[in-house]
Protein backbone atom coordinates (compact mmCIF):
# COMPACT_ATOMS: atom_id res chain seq x y z
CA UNK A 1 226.40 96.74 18.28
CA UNK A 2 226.94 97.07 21.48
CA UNK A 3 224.68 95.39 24.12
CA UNK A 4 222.85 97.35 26.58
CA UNK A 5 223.34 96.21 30.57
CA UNK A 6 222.11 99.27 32.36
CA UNK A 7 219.20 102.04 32.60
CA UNK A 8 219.17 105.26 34.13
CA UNK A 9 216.55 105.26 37.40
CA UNK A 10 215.61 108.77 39.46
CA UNK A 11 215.56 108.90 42.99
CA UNK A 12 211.61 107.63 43.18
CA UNK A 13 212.59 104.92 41.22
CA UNK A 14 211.12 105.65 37.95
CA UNK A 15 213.11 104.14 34.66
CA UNK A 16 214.37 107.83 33.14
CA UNK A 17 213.54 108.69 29.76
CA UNK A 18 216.35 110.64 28.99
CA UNK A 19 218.97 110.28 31.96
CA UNK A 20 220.04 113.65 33.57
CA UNK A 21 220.62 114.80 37.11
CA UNK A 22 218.24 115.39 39.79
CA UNK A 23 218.80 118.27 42.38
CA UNK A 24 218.09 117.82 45.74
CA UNK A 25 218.20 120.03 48.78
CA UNK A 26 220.80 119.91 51.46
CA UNK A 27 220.73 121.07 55.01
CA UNK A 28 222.86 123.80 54.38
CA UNK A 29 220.13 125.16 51.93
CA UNK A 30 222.41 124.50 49.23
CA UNK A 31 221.21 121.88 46.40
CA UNK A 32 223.17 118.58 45.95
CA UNK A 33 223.47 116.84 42.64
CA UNK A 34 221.88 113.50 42.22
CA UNK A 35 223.09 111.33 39.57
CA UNK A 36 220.70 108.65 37.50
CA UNK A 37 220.70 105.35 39.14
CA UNK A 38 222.09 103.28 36.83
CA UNK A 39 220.68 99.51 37.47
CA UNK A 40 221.22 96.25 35.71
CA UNK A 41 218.14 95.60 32.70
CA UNK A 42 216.63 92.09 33.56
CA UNK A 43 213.20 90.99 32.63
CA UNK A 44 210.24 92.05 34.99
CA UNK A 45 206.68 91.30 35.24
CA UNK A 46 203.66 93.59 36.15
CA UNK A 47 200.76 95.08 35.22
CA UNK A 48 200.97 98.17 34.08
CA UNK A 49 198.16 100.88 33.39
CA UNK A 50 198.51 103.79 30.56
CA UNK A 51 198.63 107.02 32.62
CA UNK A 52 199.09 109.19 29.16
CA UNK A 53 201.66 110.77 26.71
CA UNK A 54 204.52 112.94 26.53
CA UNK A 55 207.12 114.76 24.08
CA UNK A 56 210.36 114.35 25.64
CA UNK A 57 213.13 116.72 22.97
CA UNK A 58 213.92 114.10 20.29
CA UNK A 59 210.54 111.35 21.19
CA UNK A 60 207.15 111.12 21.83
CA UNK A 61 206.50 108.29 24.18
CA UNK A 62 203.87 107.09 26.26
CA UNK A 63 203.89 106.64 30.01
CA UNK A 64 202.55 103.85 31.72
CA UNK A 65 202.73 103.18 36.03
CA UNK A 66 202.76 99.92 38.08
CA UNK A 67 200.80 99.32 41.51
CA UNK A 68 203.97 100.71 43.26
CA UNK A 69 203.20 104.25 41.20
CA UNK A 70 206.38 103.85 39.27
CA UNK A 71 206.64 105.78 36.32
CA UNK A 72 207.42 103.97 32.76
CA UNK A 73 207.87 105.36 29.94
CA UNK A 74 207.50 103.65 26.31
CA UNK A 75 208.10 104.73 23.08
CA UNK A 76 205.80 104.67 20.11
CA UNK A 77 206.86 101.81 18.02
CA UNK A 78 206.83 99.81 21.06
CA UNK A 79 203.73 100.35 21.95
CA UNK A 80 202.24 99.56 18.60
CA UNK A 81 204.37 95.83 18.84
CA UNK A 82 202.37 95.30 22.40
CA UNK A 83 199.10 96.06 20.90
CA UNK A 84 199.41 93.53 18.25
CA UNK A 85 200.90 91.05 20.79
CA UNK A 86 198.84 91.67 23.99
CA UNK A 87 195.65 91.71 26.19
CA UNK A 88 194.95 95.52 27.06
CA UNK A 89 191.82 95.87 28.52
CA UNK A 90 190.68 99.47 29.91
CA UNK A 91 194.32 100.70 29.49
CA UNK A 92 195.58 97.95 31.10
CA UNK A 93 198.13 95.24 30.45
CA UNK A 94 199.72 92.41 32.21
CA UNK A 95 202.98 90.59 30.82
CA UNK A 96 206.75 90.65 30.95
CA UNK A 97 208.38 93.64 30.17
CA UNK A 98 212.10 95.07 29.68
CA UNK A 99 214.13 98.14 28.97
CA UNK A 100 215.44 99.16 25.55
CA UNK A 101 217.03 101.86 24.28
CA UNK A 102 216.52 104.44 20.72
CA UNK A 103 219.00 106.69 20.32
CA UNK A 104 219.71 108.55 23.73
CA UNK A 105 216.64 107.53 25.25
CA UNK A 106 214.86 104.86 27.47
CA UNK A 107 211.80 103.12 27.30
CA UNK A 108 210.19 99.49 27.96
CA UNK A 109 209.17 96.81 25.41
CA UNK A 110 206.83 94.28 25.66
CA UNK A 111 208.34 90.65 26.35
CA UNK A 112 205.10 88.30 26.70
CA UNK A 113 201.95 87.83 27.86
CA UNK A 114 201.85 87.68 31.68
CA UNK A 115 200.05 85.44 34.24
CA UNK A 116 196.15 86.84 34.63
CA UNK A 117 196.57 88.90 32.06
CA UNK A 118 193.95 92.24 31.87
């Protein structure tokens, strides 16, 4: 298996659910193509609140947002692994997080238990 080094970012800075261009507007009037940013996957920590749910075309997934308003999206299966291992209080949850990867698609998983946890 191979191991996964990168995940797909928009232009906002939001981790991509499904990585696909962005369009954005030129001077000319014309639209330019924007490509996923493609960063490296380390470990990150942060609290993160639920914000609510989405179907994306092959996952349902849940979205959550850090104090910078960046967009996260997590898919079922993890979430049920960080409500068995964590603190969530109010739709809350403080801890160390990372990116993972089912099947075409992007989401973060649940590491550990952060500093002042929720």
């Amino acid at each position: 298996m191979k191991a996964l080094k990168e995940a797909p970012y928009d232009r906002r800075g939001n981790l991509m659910h499904y990585p696909q261009d962005d369009y954005r507007r030129v001077e000319t009037g014309e639209y330019a193509v924007v490509p996923p940013d493609w960063r490296p996957i380390t470990e990150f920590t942060a609290t993160l609140t639920m914000t609510g749910r989405r179907r994306g075309r092959s996952a349902a997934y849940f979205m959550w947002t850090d104090q910078d308003g960046h967009e996260w999206p997590m898919f079922l299966a993890d979430l049920d692994h960080l409500i068995s291992s964590a603190t969530i209080k109010n739709g809350v949850a403080t801890g160390t997080w990372t990116v993972g990867k089912r099947g075409a698609n992007f989401g973060i998983r649940y590491v550990s238990q952060g500093e002042g946890s929720a």
